[in-house]
Protein backbone atom coordinates (compact mmCIF):
# COMPACT_ATOMS: atom_id res chain seq x y z
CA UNK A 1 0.00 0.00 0.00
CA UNK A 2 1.52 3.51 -0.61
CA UNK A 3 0.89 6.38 0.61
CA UNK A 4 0.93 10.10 -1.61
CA UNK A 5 2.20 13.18 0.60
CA UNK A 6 3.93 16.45 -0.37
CA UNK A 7 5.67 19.53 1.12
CA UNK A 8 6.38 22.56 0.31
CA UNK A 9 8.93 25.12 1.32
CA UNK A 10 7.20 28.34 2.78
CA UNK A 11 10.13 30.08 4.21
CA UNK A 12 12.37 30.01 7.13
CA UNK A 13 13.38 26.76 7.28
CA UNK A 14 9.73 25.88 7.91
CA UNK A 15 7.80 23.38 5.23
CA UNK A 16 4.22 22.74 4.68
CA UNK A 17 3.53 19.05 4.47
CA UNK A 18 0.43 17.35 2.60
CA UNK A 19 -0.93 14.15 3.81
CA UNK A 20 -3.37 13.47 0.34
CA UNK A 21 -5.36 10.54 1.85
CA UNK A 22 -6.66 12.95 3.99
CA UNK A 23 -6.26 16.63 3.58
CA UNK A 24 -4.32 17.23 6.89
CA UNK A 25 -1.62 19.81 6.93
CA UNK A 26 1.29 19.78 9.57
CA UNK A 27 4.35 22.17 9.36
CA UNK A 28 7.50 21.48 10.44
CA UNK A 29 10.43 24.09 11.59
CA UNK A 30 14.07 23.98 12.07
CA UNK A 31 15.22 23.37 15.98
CA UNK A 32 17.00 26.21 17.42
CA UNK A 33 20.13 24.08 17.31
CA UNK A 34 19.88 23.91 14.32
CA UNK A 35 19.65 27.63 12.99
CA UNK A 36 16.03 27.38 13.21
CA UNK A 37 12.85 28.84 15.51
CA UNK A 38 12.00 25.41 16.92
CA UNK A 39 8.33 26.90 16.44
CA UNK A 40 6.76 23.34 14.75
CA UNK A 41 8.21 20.09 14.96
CA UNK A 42 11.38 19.51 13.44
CA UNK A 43 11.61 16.93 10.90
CA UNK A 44 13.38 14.76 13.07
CA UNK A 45 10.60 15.40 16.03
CA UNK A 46 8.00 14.05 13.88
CA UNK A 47 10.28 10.64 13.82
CA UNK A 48 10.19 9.94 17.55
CA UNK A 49 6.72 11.04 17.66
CA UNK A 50 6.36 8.44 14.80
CA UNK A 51 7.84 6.05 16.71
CA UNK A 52 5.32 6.70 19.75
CA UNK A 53 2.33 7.14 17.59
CA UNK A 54 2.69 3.40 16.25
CA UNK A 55 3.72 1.97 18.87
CA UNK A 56 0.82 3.02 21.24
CA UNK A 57 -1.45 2.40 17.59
CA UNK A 58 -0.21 -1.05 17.11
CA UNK A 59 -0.78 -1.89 21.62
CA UNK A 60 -4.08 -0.80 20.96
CA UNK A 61 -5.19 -2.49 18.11
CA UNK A 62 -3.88 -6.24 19.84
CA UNK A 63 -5.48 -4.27 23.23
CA UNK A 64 -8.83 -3.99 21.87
CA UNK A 65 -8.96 -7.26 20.05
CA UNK A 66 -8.65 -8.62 23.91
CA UNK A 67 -11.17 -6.73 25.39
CA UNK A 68 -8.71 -4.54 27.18
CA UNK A 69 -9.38 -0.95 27.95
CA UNK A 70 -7.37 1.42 26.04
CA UNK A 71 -8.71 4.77 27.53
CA UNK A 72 -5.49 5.37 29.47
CA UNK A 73 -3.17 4.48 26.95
CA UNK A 74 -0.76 7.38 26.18
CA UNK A 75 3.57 7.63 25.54
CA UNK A 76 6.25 10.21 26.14
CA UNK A 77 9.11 10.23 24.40
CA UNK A 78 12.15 12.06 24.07
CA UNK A 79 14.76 12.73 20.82
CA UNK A 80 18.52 13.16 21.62
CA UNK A 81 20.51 14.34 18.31
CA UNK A 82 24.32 13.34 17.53
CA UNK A 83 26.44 15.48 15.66
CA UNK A 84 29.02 13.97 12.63
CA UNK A 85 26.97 12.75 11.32
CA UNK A 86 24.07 15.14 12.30
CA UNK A 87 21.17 12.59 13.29
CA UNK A 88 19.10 10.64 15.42
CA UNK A 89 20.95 8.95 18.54
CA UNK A 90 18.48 7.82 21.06
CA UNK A 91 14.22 8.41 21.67
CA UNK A 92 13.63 6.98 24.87
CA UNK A 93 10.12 5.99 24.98
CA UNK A 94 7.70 5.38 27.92
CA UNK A 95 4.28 3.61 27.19
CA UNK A 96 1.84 4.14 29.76
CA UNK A 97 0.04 0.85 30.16
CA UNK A 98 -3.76 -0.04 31.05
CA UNK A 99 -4.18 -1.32 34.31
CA UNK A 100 -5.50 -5.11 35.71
CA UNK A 101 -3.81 -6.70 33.05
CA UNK A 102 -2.20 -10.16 33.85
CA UNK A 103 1.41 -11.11 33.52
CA UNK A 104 0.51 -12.90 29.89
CA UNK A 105 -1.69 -9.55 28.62
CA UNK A 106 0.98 -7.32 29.45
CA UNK A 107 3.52 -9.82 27.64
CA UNK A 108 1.47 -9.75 24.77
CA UNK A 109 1.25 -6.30 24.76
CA UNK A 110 4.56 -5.44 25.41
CA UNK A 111 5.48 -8.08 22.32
CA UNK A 112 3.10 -5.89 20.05
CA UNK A 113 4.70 -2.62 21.00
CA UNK A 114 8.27 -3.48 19.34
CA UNK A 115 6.51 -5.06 16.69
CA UNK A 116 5.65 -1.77 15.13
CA UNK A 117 6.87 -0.70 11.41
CA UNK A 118 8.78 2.86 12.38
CA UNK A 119 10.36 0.74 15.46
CA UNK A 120 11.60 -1.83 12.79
CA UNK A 121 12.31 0.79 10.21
CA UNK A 122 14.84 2.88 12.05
CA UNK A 123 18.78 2.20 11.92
CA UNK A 124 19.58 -0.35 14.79
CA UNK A 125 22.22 2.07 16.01
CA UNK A 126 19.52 4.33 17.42
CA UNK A 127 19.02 3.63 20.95
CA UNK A 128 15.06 2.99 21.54
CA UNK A 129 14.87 2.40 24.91
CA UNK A 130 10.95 1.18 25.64
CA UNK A 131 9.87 1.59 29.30
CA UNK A 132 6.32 0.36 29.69
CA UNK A 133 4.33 1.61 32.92
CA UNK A 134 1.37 0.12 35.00
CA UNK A 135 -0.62 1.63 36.88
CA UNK A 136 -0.56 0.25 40.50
C-alpha cells in the first residue's frame, strides 16, 4: 500500500507538508540548534513522535482485540541528536500501560509494542529504549 504526501517550502526553514489521503496539513520548523525557531516540529521530532504514535497504535489495536481498555493508553518520548553525522541517537520511549492486566496480557502487549513498522524501520544504532508503565 503507498501512501501520496507532499511539502512545500514556505520560508524560514519551515515546510508545509500534505498528507493526500486525507487533507491534513502539519508544518514542520528547524530546531533552534539547528539555525532554526523550533516553532513546529522539526523533521526529526515528527520521527520519535512516529515512533510513539505506532507503537501506542499497534498496543491498541492487539489491546482492543482482547477486550482490554485502552482509555489510558498514552507515551512520552524524548529525541537526543548526535552530531558527525548530524542525526538521530536515542528516543527513549515510555508507554503508559492499562491497568489489571495479567502477567501474559501485558507480555502480549509489550510483544506488540516493538513489533511496530517505524520501530523496525529505524537504523539499529539508534538507541530505543521502551519503558512500559502500570498503573498500580
Amino acid at each position: 500500500m503507498s501512501v501520496k504526501m507532499s511539502g512545500r517550502y514556505v520560508g524560514n526553514l519551515k515546510v508545509g507538508l500534505h498528507h493526500q489521503p486525507s487533507g491534513t496539513q502539519l508544518n514542520t520548523a528547524a530546531p533552534v540548534d539547528n539555525n532554526g525557531d523550533g516553532s513546529s516540529f522539526s523533521p526529526t521530532d515528527l520521527v520519535a513522535a512516529a515512533l510513539g504514535a505506532c507503537m501506542l497504535t499497534i498496543v491498541a489495536m492487539v489491546a482492543e482485540r482482547e477486550g482490554v481498555d485502552t482509555s489510558t493508553l498514552a507515551f512520552e518520548c524524548e529525541k537526543n541528536m548526535q552530531s558527525n553525522p548530524r542525526r538521530i541517537a536515542s528516543v527513549p520511549i515510555t508507554l503508559h500501560m492499562p491497568a489489571g492486566l495479567s502477567a501474559a496480557q501485558r507480555s502480549k502487549l509489550e510483544r506488540a509494542a516493538l513489533t511496530c513498522p517505524v520501530h523496525h524501520s529505524l537504523l539499529p544504532e539508534i538507541d530505543k529504549t521502551v519503558t512500559f508503565v502500570y498503573p498500580e
